[in-house]
C-alpha atoms as a PDB file:
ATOM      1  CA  UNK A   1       0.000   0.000   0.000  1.00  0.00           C
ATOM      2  CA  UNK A   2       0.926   3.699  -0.759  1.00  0.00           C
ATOM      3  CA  UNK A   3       0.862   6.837   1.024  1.00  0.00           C
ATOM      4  CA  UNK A   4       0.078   9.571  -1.318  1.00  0.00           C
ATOM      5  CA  UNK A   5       1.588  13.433  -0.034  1.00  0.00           C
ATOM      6  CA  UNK A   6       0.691  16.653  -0.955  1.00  0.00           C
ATOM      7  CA  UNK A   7       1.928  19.985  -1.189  1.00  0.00           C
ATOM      8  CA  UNK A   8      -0.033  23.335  -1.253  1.00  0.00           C
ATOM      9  CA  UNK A   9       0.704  26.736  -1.670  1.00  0.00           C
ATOM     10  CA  UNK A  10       3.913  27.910  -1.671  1.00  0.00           C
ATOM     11  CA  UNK A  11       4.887  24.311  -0.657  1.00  0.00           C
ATOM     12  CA  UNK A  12       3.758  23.102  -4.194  1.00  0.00           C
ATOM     13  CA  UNK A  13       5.693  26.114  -6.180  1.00  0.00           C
ATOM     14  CA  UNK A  14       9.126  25.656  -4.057  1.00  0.00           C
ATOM     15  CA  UNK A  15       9.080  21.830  -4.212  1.00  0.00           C
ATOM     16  CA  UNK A  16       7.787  22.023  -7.928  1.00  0.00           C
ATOM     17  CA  UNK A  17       5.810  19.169  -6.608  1.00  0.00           C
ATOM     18  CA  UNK A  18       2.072  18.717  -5.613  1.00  0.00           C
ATOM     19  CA  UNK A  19       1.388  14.799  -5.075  1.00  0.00           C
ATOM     20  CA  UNK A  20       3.933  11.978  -4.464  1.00  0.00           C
ATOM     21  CA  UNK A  21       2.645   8.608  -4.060  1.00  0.00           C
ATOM     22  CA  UNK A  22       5.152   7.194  -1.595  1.00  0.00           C
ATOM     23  CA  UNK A  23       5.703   3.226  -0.440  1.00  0.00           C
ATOM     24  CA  UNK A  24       4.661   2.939   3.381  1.00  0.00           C
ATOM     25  CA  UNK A  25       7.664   1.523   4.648  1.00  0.00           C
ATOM     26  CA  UNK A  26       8.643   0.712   8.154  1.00  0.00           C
ATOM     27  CA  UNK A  27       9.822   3.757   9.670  1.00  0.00           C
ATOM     28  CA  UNK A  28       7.528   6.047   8.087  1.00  0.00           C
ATOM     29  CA  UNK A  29       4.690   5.702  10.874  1.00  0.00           C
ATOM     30  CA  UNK A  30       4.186   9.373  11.335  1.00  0.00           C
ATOM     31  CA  UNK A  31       3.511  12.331  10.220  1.00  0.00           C
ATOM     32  CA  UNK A  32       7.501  13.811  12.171  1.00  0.00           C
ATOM     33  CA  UNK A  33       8.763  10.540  10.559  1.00  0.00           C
ATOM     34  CA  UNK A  34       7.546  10.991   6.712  1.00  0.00           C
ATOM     35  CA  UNK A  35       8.361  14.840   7.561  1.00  0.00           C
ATOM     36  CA  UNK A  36      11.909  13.859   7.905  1.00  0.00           C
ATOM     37  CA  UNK A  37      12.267  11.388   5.019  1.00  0.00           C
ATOM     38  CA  UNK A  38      11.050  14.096   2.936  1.00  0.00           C
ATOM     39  CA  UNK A  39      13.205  16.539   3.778  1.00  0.00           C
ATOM     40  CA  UNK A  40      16.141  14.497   3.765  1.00  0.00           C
ATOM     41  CA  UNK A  41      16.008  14.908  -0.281  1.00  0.00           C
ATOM     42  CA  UNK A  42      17.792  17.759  -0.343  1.00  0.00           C
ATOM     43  CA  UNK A  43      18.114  21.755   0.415  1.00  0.00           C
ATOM     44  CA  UNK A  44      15.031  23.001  -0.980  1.00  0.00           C
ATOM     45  CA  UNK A  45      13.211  20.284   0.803  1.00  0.00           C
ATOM     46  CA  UNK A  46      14.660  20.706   4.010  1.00  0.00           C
ATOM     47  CA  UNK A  47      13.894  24.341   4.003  1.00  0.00           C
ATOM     48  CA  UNK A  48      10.745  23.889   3.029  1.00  0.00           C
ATOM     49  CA  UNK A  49       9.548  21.169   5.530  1.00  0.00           C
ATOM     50  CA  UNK A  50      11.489  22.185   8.560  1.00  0.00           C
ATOM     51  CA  UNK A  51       9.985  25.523   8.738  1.00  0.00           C
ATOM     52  CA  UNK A  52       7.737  25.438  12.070  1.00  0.00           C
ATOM     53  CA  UNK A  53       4.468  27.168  10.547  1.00  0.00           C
ATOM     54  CA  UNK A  54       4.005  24.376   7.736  1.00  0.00           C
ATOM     55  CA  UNK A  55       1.168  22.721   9.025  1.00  0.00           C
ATOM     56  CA  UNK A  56      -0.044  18.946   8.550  1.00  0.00           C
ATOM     57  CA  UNK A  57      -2.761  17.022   7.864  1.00  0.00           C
ATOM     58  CA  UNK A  58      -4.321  13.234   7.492  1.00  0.00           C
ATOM     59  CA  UNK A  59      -6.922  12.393   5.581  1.00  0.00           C
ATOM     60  CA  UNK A  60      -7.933  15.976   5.470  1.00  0.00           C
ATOM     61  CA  UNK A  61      -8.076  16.410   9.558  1.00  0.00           C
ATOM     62  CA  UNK A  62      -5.317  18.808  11.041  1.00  0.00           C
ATOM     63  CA  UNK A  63      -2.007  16.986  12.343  1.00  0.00           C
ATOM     64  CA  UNK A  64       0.557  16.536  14.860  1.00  0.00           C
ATOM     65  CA  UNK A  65       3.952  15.548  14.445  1.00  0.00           C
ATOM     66  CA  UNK A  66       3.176  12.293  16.742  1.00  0.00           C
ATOM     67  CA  UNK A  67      -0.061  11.927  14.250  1.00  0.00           C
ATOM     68  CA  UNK A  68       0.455   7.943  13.345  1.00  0.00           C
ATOM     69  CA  UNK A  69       0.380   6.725   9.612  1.00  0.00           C
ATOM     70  CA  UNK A  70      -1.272   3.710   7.861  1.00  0.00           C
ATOM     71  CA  UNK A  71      -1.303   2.434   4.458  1.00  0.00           C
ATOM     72  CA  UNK A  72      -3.624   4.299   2.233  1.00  0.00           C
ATOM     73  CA  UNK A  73      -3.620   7.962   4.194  1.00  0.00           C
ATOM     74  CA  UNK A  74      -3.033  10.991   2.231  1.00  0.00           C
ATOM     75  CA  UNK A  75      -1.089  13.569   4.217  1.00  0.00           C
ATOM     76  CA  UNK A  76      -0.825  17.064   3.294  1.00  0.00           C
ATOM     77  CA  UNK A  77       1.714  19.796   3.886  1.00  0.00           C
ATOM     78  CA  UNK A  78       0.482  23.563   3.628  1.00  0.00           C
ATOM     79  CA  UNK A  79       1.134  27.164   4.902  1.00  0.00           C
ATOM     80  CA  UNK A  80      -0.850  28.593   7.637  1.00  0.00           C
ATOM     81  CA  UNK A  81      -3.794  30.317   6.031  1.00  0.00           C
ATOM     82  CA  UNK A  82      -4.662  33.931   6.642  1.00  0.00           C
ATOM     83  CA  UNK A  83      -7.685  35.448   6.494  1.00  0.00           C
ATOM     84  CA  UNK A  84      -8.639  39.105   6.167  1.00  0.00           C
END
């Protein structure tokens, strides 16, 4: 089974990425963990990820780092939203 990620925003237009469909693999079993993985591909993904006010969610329901993953989730990875 497959965890598919997405990327909004600003997210989408730094990573020139909006969905990955990623193996769920040992290791990756949560949201801090797949965090991680993904930014260990490289400069522009570590400075996107790491920054603090990306927020998270699974299966469209806000996130926590410690938020646990299972086979077939979609997470998604998006700026905090203003309003106005």
């Amino acid at each position: 089974m497959m965890l598919t990620v997405r990327f909004f925003a600003r997210l989408r237009e730094q990573l020139a990425c909006e969905v990955l469909e990623l193996p769920c693999e040992p290791g990756l079993d949560t949201v801090a963990a797949l965090r991680a993985s993904l930014a260990a591909r490289g400069p522009v993904w570590q400075q996107a990820l790491e920054d603090q006010n990306v927020l998270m969610a699974v299966n469209q329901s806000l996130a926590e780092p410690a938020t646990p993953l299972s086979a077939g989730d979609e997470v998604a990875f998006f700026p905090p939203v203003t309003g106005g």
